[in-house]
PDB file of N, CA and C in Angstrom:
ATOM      1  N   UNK A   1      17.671  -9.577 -68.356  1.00  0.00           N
ATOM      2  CA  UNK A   1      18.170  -9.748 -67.019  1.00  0.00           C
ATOM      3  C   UNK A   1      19.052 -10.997 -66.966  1.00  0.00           C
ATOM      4  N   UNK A   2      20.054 -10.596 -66.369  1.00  0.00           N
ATOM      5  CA  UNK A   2      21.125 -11.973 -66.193  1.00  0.00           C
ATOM      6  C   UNK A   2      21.120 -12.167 -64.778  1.00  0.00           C
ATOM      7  N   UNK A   3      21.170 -13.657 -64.607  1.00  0.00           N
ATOM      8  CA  UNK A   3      20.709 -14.496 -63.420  1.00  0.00           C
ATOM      9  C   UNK A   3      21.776 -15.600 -63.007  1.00  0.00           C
ATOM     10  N   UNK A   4      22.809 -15.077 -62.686  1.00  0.00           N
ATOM     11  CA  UNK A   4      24.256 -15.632 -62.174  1.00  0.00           C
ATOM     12  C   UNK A   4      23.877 -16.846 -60.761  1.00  0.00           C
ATOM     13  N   UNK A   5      24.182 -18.479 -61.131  1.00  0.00           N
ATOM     14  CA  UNK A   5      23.855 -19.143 -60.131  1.00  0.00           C
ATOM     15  C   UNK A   5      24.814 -19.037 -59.036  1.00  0.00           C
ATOM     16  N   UNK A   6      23.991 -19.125 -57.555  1.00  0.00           N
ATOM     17  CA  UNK A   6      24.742 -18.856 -56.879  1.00  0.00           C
ATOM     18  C   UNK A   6      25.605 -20.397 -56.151  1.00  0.00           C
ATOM     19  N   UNK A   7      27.006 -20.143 -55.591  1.00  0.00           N
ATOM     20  CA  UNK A   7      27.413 -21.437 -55.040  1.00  0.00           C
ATOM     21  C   UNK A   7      26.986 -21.909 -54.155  1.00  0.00           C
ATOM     22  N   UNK A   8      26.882 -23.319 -53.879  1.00  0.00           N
ATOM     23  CA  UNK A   8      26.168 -24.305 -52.834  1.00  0.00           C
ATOM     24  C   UNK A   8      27.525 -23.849 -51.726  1.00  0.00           C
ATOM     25  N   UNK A   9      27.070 -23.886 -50.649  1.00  0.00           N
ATOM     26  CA  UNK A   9      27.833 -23.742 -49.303  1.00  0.00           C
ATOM     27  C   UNK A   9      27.337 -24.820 -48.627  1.00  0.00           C
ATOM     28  N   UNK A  10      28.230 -25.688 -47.970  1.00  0.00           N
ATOM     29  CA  UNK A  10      27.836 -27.005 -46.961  1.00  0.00           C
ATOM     30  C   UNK A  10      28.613 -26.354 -45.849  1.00  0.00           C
ATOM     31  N   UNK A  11      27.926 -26.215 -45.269  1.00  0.00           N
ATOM     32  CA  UNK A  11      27.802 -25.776 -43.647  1.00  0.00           C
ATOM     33  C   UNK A  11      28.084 -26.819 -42.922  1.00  0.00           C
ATOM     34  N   UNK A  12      29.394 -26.649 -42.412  1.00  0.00           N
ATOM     35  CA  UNK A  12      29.847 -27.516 -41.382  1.00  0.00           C
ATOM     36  C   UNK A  12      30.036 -27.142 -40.203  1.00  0.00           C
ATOM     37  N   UNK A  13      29.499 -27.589 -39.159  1.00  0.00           N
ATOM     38  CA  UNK A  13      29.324 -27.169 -37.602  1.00  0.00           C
ATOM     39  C   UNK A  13      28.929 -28.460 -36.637  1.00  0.00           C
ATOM     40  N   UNK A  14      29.264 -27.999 -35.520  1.00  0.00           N
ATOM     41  CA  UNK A  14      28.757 -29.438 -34.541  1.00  0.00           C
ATOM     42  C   UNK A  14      27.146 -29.607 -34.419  1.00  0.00           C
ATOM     43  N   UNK A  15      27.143 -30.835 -33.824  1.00  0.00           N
ATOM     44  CA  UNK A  15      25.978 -31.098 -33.694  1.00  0.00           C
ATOM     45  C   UNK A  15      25.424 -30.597 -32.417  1.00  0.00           C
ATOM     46  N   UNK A  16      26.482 -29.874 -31.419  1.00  0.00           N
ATOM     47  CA  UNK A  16      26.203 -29.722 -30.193  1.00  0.00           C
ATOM     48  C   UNK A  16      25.856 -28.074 -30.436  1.00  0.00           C
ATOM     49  N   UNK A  17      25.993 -27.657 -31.524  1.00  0.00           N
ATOM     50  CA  UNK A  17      25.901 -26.027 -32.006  1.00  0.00           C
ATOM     51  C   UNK A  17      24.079 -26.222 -32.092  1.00  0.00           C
ATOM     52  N   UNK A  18      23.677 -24.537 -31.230  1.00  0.00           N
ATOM     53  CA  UNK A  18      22.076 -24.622 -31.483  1.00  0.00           C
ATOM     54  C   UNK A  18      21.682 -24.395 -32.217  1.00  0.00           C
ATOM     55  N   UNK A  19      20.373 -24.676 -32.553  1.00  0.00           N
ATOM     56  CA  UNK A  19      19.656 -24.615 -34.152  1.00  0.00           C
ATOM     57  C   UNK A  19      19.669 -22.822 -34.345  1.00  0.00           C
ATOM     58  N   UNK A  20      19.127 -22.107 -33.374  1.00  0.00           N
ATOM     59  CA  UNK A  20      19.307 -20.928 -33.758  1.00  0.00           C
ATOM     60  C   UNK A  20      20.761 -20.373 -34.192  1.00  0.00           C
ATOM     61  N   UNK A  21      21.977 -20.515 -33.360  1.00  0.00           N
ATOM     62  CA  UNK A  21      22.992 -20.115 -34.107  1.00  0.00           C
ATOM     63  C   UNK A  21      23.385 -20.975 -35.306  1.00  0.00           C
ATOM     64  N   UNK A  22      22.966 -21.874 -35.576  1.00  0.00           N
ATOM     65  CA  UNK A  22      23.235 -22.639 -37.006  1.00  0.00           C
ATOM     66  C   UNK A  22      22.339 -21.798 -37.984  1.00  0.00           C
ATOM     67  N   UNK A  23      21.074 -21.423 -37.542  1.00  0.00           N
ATOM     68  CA  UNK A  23      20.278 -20.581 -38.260  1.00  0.00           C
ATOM     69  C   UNK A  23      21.271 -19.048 -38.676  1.00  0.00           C
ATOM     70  N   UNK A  24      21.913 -18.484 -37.661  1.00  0.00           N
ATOM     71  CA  UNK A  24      22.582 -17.166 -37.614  1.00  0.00           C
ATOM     72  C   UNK A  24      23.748 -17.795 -38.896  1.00  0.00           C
ATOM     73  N   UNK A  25      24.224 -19.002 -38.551  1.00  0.00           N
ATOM     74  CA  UNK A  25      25.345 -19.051 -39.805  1.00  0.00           C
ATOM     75  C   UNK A  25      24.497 -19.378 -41.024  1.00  0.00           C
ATOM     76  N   UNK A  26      23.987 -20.035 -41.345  1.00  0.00           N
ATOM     77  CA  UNK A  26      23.189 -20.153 -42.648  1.00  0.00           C
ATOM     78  C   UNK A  26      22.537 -18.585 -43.337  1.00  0.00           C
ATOM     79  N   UNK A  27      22.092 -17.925 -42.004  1.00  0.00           N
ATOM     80  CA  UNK A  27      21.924 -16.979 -42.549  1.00  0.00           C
ATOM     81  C   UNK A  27      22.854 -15.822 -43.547  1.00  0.00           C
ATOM     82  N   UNK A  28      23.824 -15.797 -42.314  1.00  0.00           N
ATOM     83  CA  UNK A  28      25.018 -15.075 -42.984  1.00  0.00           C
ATOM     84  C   UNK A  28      25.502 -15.754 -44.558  1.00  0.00           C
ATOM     85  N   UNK A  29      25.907 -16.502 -44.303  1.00  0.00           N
ATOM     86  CA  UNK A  29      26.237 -16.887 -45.703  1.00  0.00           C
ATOM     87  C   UNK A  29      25.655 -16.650 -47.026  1.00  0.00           C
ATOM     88  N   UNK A  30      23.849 -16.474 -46.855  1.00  0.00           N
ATOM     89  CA  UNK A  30      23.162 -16.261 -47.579  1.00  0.00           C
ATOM     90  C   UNK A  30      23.313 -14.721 -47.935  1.00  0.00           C
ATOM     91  N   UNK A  31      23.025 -13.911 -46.454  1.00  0.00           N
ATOM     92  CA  UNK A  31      23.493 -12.784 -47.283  1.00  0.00           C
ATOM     93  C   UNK A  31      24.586 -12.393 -47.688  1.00  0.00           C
ATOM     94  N   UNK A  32      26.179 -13.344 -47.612  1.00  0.00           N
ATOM     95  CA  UNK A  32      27.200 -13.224 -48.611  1.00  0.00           C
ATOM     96  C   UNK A  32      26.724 -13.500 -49.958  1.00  0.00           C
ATOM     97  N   UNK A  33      25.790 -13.980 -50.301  1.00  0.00           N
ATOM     98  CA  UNK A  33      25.459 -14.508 -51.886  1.00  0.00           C
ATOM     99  C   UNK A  33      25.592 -15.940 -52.232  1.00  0.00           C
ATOM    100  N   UNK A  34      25.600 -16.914 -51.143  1.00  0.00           N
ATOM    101  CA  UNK A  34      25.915 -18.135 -51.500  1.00  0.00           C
ATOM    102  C   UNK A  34      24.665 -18.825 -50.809  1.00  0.00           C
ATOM    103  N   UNK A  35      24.410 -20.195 -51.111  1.00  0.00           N
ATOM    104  CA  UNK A  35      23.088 -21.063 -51.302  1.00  0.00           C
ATOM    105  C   UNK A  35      23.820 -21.548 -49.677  1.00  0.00           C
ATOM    106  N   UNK A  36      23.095 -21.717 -48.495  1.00  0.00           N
ATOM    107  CA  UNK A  36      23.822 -22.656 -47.376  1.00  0.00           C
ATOM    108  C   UNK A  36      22.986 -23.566 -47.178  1.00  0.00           C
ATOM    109  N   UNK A  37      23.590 -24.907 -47.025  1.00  0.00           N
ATOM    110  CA  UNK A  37      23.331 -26.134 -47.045  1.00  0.00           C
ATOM    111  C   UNK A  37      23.997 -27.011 -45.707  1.00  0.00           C
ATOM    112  N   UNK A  38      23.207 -27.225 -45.037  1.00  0.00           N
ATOM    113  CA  UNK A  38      23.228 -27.544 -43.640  1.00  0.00           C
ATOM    114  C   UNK A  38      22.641 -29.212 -43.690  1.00  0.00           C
ATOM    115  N   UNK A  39      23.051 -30.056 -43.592  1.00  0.00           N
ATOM    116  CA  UNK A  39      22.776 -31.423 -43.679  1.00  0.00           C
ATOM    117  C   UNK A  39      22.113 -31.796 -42.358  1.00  0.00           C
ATOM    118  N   UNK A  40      22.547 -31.507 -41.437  1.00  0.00           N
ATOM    119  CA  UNK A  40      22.392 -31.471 -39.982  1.00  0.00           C
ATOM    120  C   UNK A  40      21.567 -31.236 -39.358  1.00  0.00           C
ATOM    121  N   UNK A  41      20.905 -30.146 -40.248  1.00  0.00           N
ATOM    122  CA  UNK A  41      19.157 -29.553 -39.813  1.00  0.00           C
ATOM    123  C   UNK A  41      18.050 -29.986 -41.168  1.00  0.00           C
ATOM    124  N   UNK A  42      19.032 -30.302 -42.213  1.00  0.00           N
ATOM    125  CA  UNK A  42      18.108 -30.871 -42.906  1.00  0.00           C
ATOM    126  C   UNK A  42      17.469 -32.484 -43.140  1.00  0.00           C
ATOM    127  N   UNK A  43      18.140 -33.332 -42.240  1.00  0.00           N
ATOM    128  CA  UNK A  43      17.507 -34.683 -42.038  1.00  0.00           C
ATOM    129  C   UNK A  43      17.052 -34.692 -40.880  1.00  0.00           C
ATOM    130  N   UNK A  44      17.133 -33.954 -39.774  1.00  0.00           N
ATOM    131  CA  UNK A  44      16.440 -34.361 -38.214  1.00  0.00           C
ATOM    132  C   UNK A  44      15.343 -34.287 -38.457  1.00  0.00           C
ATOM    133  N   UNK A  45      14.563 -33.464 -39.399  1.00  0.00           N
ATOM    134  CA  UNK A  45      13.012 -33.977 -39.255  1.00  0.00           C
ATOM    135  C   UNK A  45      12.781 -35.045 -39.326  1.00  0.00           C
ATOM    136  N   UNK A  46      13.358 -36.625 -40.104  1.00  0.00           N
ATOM    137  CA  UNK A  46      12.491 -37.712 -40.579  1.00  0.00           C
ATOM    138  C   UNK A  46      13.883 -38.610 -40.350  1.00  0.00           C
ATOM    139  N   UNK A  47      15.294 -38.322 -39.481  1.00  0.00           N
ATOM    140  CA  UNK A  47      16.274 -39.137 -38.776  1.00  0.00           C
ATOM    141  C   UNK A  47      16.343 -39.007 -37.519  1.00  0.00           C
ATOM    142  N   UNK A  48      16.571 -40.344 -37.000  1.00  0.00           N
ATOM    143  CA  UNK A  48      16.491 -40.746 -35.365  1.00  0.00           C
ATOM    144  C   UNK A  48      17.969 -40.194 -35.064  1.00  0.00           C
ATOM    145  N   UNK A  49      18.946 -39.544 -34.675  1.00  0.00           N
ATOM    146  CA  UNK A  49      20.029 -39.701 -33.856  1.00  0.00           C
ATOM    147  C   UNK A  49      20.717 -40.582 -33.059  1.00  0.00           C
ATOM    148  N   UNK A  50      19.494 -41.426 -32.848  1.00  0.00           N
ATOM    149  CA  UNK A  50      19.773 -42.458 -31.359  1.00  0.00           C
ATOM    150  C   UNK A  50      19.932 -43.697 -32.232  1.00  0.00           C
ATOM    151  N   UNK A  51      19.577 -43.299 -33.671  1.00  0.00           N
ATOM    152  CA  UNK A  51      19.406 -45.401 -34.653  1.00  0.00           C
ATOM    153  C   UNK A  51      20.730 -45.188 -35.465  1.00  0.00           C
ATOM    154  N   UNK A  52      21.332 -46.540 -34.905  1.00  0.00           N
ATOM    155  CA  UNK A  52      22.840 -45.913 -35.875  1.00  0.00           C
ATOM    156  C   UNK A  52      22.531 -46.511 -37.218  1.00  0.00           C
ATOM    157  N   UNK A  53      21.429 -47.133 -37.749  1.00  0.00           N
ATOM    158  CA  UNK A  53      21.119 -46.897 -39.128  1.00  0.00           C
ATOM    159  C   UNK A  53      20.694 -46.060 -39.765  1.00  0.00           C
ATOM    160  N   UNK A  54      20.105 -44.576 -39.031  1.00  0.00           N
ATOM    161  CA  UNK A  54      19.664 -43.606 -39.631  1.00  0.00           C
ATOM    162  C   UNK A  54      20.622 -42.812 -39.533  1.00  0.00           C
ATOM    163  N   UNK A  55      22.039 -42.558 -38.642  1.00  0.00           N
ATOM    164  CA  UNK A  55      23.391 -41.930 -38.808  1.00  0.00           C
ATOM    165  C   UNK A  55      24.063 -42.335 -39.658  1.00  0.00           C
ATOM    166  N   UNK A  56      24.164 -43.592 -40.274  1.00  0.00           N
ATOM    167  CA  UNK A  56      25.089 -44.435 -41.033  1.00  0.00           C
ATOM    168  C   UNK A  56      24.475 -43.396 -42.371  1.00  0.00           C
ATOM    169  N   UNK A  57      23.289 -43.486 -42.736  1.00  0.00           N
ATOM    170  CA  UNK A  57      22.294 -43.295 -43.897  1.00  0.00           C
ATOM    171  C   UNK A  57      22.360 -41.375 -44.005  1.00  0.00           C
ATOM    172  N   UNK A  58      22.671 -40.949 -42.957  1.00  0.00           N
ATOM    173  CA  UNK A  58      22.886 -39.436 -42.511  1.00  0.00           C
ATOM    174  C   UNK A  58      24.346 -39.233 -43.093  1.00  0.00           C
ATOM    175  N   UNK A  59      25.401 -39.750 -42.397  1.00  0.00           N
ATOM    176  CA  UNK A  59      26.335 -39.432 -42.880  1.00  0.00           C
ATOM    177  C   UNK A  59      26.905 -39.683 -44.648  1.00  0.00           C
ATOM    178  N   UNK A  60      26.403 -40.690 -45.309  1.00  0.00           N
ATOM    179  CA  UNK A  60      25.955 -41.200 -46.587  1.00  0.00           C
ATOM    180  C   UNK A  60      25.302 -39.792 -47.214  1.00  0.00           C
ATOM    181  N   UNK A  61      24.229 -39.371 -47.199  1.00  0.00           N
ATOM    182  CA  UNK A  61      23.600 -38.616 -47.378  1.00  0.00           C
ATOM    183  C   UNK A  61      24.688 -36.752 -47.585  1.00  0.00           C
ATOM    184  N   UNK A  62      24.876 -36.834 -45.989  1.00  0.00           N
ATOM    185  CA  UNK A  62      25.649 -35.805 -45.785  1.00  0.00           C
ATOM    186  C   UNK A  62      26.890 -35.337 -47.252  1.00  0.00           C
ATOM    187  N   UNK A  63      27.730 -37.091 -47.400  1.00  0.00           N
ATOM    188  CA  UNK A  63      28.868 -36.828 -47.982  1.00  0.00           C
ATOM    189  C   UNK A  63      28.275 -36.558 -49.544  1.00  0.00           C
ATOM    190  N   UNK A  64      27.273 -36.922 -50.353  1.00  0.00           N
ATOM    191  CA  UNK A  64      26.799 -37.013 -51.077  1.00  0.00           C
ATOM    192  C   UNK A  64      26.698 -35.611 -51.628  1.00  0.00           C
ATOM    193  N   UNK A  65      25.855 -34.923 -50.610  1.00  0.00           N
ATOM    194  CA  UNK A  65      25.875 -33.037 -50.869  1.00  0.00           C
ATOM    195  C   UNK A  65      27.220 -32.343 -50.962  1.00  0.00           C
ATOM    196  N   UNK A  66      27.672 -33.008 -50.163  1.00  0.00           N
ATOM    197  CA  UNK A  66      29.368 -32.348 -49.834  1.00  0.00           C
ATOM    198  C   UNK A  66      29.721 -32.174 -51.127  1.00  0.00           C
ATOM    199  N   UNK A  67      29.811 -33.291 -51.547  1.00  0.00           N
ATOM    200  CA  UNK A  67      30.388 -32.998 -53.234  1.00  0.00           C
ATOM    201  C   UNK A  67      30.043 -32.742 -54.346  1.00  0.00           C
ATOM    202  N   UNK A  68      28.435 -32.132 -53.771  1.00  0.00           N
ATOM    203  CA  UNK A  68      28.176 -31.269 -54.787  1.00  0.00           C
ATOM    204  C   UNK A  68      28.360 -29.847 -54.626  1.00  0.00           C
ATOM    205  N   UNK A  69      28.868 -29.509 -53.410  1.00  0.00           N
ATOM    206  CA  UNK A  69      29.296 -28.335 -53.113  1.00  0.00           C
ATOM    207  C   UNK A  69      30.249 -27.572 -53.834  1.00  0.00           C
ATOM    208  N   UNK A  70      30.450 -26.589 -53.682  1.00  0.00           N
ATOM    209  CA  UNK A  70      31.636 -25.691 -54.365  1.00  0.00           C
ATOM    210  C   UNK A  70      32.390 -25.081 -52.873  1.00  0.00           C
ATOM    211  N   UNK A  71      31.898 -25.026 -52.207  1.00  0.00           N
ATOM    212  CA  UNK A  71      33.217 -24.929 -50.285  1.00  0.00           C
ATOM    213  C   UNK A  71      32.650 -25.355 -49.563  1.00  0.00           C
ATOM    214  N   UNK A  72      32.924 -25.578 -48.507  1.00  0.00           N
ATOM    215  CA  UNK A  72      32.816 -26.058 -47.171  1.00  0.00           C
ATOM    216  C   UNK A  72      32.854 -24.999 -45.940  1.00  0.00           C
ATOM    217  N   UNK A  73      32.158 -24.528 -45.632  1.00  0.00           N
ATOM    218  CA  UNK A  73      31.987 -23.300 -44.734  1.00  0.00           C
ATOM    219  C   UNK A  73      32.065 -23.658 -42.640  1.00  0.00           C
ATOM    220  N   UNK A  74      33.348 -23.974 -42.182  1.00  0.00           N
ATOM    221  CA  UNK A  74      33.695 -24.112 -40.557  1.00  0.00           C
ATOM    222  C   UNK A  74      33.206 -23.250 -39.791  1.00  0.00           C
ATOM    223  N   UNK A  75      31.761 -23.476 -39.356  1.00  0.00           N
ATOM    224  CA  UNK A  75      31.603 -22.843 -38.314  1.00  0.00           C
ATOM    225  C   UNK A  75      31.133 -23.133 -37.243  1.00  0.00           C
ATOM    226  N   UNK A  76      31.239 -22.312 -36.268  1.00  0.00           N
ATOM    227  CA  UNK A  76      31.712 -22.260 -34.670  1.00  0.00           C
ATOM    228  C   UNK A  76      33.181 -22.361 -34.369  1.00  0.00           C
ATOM    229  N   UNK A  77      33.214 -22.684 -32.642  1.00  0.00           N
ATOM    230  CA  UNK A  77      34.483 -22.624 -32.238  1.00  0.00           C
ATOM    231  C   UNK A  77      35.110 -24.249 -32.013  1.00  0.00           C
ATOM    232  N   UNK A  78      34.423 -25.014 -31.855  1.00  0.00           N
ATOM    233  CA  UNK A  78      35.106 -26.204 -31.646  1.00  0.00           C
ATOM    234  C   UNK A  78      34.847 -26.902 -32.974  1.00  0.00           C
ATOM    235  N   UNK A  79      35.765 -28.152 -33.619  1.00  0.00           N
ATOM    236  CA  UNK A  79      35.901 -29.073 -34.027  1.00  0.00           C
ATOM    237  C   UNK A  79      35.922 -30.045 -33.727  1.00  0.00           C
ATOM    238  N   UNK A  80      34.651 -30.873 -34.453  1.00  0.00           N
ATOM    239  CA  UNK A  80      34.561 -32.375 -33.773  1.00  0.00           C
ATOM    240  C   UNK A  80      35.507 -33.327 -34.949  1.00  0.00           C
ATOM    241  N   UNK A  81      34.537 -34.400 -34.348  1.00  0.00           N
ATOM    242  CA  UNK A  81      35.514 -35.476 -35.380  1.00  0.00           C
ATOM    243  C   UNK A  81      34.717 -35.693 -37.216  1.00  0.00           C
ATOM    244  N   UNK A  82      33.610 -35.819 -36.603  1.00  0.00           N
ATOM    245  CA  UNK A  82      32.767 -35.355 -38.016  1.00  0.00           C
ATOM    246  C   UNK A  82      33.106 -34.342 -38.574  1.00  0.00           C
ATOM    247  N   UNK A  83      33.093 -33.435 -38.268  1.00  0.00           N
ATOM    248  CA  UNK A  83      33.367 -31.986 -38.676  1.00  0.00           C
ATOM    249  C   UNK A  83      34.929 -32.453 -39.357  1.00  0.00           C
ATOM    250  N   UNK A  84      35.810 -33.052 -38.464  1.00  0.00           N
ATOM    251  CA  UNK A  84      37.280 -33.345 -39.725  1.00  0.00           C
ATOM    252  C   UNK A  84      37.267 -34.368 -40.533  1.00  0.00           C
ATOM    253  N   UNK A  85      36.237 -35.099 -40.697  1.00  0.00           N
ATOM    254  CA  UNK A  85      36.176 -35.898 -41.433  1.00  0.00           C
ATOM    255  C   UNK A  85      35.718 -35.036 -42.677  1.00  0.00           C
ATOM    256  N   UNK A  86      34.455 -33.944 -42.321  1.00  0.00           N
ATOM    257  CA  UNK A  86      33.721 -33.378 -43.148  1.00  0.00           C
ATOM    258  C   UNK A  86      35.398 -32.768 -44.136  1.00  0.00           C
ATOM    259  N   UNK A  87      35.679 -31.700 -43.282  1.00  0.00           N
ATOM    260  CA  UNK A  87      37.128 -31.175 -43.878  1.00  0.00           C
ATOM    261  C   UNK A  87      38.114 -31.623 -44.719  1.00  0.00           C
ATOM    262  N   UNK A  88      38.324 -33.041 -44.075  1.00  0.00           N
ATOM    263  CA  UNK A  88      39.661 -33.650 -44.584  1.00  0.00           C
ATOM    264  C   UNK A  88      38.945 -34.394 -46.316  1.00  0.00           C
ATOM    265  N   UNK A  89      37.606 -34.802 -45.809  1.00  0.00           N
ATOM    266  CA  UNK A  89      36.474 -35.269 -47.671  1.00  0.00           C
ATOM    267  C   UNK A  89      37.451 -33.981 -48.611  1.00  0.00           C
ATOM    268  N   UNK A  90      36.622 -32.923 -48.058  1.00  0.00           N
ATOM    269  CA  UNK A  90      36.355 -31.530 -48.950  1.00  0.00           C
ATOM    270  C   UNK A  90      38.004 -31.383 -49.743  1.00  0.00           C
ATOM    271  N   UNK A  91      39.001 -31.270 -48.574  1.00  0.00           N
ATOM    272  CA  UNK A  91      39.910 -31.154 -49.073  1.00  0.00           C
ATOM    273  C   UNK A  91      41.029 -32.383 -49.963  1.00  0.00           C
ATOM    274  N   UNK A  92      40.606 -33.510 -49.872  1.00  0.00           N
ATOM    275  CA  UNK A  92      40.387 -34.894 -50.836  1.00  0.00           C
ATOM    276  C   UNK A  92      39.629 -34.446 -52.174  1.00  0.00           C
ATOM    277  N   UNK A  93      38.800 -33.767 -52.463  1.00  0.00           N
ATOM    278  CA  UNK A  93      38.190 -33.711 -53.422  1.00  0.00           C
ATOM    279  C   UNK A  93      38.392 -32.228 -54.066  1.00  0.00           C
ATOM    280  N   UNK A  94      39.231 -31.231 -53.450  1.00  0.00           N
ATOM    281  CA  UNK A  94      39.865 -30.052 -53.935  1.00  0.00           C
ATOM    282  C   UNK A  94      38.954 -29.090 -54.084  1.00  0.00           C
ATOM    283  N   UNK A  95      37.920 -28.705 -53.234  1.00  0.00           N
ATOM    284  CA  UNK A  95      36.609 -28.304 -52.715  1.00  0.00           C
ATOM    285  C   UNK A  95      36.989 -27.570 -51.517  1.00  0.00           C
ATOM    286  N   UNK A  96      37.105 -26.001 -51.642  1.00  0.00           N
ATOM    287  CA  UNK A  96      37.515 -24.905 -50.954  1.00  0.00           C
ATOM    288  C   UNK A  96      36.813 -25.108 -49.552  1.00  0.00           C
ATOM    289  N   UNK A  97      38.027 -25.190 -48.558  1.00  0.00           N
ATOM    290  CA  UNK A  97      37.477 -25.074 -47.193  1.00  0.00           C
ATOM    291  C   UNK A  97      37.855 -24.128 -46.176  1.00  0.00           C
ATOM    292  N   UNK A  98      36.739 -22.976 -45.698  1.00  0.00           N
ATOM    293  CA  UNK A  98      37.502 -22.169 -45.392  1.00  0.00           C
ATOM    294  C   UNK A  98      36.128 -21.724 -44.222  1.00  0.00           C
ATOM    295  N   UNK A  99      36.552 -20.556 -42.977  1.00  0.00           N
ATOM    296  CA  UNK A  99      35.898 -20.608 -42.139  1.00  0.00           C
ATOM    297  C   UNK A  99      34.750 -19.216 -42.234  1.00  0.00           C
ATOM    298  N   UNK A 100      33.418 -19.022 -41.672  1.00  0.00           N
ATOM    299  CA  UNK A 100      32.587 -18.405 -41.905  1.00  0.00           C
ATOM    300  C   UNK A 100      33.403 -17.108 -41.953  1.00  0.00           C
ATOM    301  N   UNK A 101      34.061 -16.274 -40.964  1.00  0.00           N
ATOM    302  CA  UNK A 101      35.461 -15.194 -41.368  1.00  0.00           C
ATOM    303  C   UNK A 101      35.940 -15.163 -42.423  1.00  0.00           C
ATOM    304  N   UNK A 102      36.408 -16.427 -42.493  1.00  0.00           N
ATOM    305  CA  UNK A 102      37.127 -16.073 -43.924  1.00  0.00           C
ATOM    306  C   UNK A 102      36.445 -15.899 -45.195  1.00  0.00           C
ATOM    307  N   UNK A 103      35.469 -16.691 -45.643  1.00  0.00           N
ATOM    308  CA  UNK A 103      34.291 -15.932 -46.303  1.00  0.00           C
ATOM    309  C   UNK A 103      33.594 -14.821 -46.291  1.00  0.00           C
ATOM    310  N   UNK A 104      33.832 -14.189 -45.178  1.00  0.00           N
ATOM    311  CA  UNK A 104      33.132 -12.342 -45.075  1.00  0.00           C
ATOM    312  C   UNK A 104      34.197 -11.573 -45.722  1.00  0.00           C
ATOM    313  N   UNK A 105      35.822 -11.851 -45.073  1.00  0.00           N
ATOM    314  CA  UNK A 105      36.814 -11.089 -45.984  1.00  0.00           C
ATOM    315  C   UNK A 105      36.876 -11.262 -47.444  1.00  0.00           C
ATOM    316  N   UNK A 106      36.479 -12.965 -47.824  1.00  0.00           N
ATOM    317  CA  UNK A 106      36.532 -12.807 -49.345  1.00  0.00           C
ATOM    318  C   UNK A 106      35.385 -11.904 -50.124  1.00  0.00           C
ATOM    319  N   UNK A 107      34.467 -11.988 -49.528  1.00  0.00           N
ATOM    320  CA  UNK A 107      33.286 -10.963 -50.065  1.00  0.00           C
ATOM    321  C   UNK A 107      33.733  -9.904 -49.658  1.00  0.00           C
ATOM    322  N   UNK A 108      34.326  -9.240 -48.712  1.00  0.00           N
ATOM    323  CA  UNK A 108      34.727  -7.439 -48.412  1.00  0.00           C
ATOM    324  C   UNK A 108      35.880  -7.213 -49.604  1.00  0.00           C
ATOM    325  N   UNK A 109      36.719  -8.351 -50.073  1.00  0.00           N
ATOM    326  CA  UNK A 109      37.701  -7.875 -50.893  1.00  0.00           C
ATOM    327  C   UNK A 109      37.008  -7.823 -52.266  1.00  0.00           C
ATOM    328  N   UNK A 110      36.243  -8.760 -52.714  1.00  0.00           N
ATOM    329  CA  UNK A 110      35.456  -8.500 -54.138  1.00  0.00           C
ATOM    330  C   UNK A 110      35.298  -7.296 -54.822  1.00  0.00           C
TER     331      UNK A 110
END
């Protein structure tokens, strides 16, 4: 049996996006075949929001995964400023950035 690893996806979305539809995008992605990696839901258990030393240490954190990523996955409808910071990293480091759409067409064309 051959066991093809799948790519890390960093899920980029606002913070004002709800956990359940962040859940609906993580999901999707997964069943495109890719690993989704959500920074955003993965430190609020044990980071304050309100301590700008635990955002400073969040966003640190955040950029850290970023580049271990293989794309950057835009979803929802608005763009914040994090979110272009997230973008403008990805595309600094030549790390495919493209929006949850456009990842369903690349899997329908496969």
């Amino acid at each position: 049996m051959v066991v093809l690893e799948q790519a890390l996806a960093y899920v980029c979305c606002s913070a004002e996006e709800g956990k359940t539809k962040v859940q609906r995008y993580c999901r999707k992605i997964y069943e495109l075949g890719y690993v989704p990696i959500c920074p955003q839901y993965s430190f609020s258990p044990f980071l304050d929001d309100g301590d700008a030393e635990d955002m400073q240490a969040m966003r640190r954190m955040s950029h850290q995964i970023l580049r271990r990523c293989r794309m950057v996955v835009v979803c929802g409808k608005e763009t914040t400023g994090t979110m272009n910071t997230e973008i403008s990293m990805a595309d600094r480091l030549h790390i495919i950035c493209t929006t949850l759409d456009g990842l369903s067409k690349i899997k329908e064309n496969e």
